[in-house]
PDB file of N, CA and C in Angstrom:
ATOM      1  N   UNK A   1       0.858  -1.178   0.000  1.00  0.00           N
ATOM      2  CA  UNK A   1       0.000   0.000   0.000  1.00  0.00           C
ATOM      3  C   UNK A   1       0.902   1.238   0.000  1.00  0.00           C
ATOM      4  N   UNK A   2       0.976   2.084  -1.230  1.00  0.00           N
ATOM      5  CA  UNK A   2       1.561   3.612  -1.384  1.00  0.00           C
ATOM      6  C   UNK A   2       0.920   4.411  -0.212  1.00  0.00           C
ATOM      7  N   UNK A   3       1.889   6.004   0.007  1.00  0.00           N
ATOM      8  CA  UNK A   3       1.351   6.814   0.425  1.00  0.00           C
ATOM      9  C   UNK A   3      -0.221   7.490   0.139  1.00  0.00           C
ATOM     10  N   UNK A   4      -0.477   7.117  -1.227  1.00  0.00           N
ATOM     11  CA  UNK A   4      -1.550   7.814  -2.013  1.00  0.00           C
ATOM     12  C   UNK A   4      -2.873   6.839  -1.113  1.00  0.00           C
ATOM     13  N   UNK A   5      -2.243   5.655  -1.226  1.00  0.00           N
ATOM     14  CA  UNK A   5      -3.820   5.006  -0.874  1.00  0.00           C
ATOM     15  C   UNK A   5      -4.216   4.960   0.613  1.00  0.00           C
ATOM     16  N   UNK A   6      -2.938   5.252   1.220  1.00  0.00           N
ATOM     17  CA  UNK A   6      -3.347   5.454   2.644  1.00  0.00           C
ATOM     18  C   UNK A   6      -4.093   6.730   3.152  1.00  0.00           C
ATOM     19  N   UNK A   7      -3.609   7.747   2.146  1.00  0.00           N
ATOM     20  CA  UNK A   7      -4.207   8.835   2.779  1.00  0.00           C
ATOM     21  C   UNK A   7      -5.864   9.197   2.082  1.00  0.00           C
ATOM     22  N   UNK A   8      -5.562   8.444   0.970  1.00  0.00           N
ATOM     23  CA  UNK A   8      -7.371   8.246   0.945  1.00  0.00           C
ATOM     24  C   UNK A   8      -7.915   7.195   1.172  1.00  0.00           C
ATOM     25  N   UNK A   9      -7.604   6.089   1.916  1.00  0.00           N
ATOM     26  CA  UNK A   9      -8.536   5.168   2.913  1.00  0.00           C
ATOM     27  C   UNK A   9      -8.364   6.283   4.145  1.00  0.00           C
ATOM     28  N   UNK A  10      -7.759   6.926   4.714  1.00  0.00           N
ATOM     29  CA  UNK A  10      -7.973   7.808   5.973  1.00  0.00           C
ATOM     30  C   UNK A  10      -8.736   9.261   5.598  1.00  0.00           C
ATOM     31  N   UNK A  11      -8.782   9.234   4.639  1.00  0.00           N
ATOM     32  CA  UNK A  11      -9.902  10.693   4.305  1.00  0.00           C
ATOM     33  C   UNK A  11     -10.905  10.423   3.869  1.00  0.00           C
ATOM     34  N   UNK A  12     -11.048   8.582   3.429  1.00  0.00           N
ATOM     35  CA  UNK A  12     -12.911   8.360   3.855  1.00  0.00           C
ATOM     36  C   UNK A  12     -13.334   8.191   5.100  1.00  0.00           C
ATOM     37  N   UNK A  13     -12.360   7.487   5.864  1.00  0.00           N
ATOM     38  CA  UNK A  13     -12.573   7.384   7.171  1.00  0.00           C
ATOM     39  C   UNK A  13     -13.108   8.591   7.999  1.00  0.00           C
ATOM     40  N   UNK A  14     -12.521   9.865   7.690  1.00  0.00           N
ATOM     41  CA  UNK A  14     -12.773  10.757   8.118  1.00  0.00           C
ATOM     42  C   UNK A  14     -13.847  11.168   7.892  1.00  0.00           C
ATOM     43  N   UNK A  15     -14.392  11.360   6.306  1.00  0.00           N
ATOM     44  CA  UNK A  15     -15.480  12.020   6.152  1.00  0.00           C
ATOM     45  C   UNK A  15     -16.805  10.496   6.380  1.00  0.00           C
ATOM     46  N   UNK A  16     -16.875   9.632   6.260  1.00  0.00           N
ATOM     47  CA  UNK A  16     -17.889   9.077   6.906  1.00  0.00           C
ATOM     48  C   UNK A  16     -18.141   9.174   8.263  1.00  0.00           C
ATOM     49  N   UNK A  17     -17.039   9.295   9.115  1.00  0.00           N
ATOM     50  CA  UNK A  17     -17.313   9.355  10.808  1.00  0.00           C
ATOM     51  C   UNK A  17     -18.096  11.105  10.880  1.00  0.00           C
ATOM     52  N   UNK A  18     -17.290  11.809  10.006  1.00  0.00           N
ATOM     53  CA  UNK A  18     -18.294  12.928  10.386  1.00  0.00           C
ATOM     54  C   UNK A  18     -19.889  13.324   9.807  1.00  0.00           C
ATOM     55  N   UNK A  19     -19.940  12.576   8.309  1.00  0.00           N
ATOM     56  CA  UNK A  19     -21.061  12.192   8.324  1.00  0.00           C
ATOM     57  C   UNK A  19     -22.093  11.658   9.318  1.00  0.00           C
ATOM     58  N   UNK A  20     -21.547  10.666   9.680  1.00  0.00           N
ATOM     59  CA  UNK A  20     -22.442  10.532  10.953  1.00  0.00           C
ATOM     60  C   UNK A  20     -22.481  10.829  12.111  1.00  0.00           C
ATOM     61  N   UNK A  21     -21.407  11.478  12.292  1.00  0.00           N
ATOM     62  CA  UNK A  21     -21.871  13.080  13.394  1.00  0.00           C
ATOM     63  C   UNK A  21     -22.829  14.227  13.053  1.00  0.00           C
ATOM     64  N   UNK A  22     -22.895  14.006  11.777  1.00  0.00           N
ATOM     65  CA  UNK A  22     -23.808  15.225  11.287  1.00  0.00           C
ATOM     66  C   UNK A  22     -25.367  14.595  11.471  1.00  0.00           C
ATOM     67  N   UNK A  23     -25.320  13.137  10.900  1.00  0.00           N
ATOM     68  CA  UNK A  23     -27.029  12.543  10.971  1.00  0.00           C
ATOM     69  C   UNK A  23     -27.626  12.789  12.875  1.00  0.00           C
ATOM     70  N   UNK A  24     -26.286  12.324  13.303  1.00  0.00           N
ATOM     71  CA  UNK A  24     -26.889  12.028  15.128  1.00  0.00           C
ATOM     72  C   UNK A  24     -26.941  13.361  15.537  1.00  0.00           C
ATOM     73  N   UNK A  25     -26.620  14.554  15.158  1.00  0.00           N
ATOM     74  CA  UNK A  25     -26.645  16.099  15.683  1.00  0.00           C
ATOM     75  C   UNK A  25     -27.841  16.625  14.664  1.00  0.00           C
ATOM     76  N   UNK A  26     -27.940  15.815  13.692  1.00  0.00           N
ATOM     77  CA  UNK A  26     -29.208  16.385  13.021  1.00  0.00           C
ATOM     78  C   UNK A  26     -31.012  15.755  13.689  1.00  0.00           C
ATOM     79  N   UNK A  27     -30.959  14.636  13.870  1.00  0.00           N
ATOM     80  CA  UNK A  27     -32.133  13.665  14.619  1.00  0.00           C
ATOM     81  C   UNK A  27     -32.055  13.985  16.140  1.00  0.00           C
ATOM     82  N   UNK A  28     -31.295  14.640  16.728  1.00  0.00           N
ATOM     83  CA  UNK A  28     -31.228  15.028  17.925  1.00  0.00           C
ATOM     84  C   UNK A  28     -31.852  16.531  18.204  1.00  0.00           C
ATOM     85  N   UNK A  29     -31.636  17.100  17.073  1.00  0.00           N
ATOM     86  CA  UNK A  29     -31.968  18.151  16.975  1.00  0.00           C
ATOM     87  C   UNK A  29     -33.804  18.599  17.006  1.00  0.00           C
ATOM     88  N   UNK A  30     -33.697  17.601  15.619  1.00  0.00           N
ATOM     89  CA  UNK A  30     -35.510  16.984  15.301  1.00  0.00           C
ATOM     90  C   UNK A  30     -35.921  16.985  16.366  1.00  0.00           C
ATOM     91  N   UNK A  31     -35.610  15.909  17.518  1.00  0.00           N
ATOM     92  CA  UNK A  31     -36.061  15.460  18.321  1.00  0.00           C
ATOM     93  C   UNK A  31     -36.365  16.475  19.096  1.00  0.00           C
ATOM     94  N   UNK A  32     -35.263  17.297  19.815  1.00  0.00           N
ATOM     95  CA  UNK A  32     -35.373  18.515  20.646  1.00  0.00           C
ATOM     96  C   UNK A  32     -36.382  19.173  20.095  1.00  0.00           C
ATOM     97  N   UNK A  33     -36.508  19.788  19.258  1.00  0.00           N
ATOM     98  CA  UNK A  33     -37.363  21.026  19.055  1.00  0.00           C
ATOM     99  C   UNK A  33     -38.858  20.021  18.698  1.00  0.00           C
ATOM    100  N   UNK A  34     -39.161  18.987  18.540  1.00  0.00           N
ATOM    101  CA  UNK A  34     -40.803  18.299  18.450  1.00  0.00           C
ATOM    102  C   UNK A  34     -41.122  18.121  20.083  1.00  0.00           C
ATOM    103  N   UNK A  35     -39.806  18.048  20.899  1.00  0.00           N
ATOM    104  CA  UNK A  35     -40.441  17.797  22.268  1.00  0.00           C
ATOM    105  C   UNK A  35     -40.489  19.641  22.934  1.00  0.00           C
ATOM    106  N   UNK A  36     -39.675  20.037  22.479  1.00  0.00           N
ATOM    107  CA  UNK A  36     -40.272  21.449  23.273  1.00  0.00           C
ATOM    108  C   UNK A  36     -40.893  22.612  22.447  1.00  0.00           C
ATOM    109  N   UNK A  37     -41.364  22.205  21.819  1.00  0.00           N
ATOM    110  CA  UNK A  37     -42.481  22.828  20.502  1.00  0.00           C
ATOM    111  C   UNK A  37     -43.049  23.811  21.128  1.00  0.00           C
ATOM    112  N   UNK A  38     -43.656  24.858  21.374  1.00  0.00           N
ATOM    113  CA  UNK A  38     -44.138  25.784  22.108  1.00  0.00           C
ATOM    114  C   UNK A  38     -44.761  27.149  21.227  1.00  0.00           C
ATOM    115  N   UNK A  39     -46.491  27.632  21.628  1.00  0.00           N
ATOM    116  CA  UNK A  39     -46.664  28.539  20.785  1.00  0.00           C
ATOM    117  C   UNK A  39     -47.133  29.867  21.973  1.00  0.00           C
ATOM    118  N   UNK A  40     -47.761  30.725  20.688  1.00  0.00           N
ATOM    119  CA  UNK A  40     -47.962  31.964  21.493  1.00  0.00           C
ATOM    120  C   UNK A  40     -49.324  32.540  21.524  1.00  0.00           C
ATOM    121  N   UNK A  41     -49.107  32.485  22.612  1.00  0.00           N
ATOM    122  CA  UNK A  41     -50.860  33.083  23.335  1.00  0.00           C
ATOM    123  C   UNK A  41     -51.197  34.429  22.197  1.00  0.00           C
ATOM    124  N   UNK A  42     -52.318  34.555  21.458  1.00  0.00           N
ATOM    125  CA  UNK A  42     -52.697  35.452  20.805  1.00  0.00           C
ATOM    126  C   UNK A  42     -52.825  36.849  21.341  1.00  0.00           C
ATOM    127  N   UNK A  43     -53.543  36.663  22.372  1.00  0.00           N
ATOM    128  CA  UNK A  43     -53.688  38.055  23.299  1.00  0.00           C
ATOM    129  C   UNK A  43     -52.334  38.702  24.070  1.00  0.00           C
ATOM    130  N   UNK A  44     -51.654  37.985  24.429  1.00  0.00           N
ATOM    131  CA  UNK A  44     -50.417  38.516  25.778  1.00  0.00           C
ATOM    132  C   UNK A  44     -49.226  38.445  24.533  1.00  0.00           C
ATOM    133  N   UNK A  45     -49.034  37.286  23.431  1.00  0.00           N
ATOM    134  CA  UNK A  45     -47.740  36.747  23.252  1.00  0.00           C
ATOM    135  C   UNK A  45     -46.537  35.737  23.672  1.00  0.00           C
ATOM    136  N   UNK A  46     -46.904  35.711  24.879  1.00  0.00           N
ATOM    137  CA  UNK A  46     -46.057  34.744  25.725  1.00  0.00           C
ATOM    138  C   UNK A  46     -46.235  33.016  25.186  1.00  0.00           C
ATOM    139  N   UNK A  47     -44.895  32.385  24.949  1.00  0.00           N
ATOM    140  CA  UNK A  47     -45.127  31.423  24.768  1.00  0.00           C
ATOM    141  C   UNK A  47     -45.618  30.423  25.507  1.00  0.00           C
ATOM    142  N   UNK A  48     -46.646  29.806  25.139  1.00  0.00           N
ATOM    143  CA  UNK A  48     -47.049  28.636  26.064  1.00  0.00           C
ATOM    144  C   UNK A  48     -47.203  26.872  25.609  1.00  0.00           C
ATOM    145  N   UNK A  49     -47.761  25.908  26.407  1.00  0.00           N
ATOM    146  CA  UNK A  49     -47.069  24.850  26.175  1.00  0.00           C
ATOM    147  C   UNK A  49     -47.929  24.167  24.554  1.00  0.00           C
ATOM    148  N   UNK A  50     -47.491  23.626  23.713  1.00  0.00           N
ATOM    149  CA  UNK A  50     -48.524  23.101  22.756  1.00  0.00           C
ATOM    150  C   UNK A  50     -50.227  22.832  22.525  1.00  0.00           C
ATOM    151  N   UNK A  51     -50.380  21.951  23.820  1.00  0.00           N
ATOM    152  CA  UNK A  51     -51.053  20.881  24.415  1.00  0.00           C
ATOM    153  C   UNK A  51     -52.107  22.302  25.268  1.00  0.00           C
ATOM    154  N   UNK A  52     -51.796  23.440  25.391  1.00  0.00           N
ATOM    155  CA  UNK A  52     -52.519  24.549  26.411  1.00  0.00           C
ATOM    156  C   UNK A  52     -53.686  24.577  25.407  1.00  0.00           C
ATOM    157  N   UNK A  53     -55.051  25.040  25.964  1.00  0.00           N
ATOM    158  CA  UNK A  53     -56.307  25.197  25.568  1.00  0.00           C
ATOM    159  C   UNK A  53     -56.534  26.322  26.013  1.00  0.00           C
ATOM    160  N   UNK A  54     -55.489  27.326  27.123  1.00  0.00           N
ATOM    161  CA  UNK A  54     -55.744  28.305  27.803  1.00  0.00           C
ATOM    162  C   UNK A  54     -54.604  28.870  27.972  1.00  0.00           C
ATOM    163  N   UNK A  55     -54.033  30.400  28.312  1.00  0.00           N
ATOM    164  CA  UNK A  55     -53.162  30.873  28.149  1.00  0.00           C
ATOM    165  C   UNK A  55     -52.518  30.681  29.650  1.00  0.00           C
ATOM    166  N   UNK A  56     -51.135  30.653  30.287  1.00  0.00           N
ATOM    167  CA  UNK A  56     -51.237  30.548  32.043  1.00  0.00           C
ATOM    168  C   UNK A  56     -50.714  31.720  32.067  1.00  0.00           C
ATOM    169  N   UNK A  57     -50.833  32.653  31.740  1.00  0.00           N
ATOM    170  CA  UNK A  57     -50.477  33.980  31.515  1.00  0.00           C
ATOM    171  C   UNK A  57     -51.360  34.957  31.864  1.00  0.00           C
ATOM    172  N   UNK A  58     -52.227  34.818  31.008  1.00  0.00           N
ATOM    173  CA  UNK A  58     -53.548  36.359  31.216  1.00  0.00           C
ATOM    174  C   UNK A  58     -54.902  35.751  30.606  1.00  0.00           C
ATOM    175  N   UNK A  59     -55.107  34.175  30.492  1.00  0.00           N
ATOM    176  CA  UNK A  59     -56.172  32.757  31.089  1.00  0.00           C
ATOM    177  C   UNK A  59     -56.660  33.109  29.276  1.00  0.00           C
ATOM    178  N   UNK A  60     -56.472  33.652  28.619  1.00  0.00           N
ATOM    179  CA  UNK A  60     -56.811  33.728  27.139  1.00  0.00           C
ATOM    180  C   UNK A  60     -56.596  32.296  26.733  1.00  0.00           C
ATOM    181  N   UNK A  61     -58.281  32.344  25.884  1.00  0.00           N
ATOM    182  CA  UNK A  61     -58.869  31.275  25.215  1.00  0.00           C
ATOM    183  C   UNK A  61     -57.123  30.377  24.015  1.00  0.00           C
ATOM    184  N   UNK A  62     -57.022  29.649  23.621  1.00  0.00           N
ATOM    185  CA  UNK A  62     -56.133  29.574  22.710  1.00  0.00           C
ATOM    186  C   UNK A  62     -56.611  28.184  21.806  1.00  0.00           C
TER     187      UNK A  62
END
């Protein structure tokens, strides 16, 4: 094995491992922001939780 082929079996190596640093920082990400999803009370603005039917702010309908 030449210099040539070593250093590109080690510069796929490289870019696949960071490839899949990029998928697990990308699905982690997904994940984060679907679990703390959060909107805003029409009347006040303040964000509140998805799942609210009522504002806990200033009790506005939502």
């Amino acid at each position: 094995m030449n210099i040539v082929d070593m250093y590109e079996s080690y510069l796929t190596k490289i870019i696949i491992a960071l490839i899949g640093v990029f998928v697990v920082l990308l699905i982690a990400s997904i994940i984060f922001v679907l679990a703390f999803r959060k909107k805003k009370c029409p009347k006040c603005g303040r964000k509140i939780d998805k799942d609210s039917n009522y504002c806990k702010y200033c009790g506005e309908k939502v």
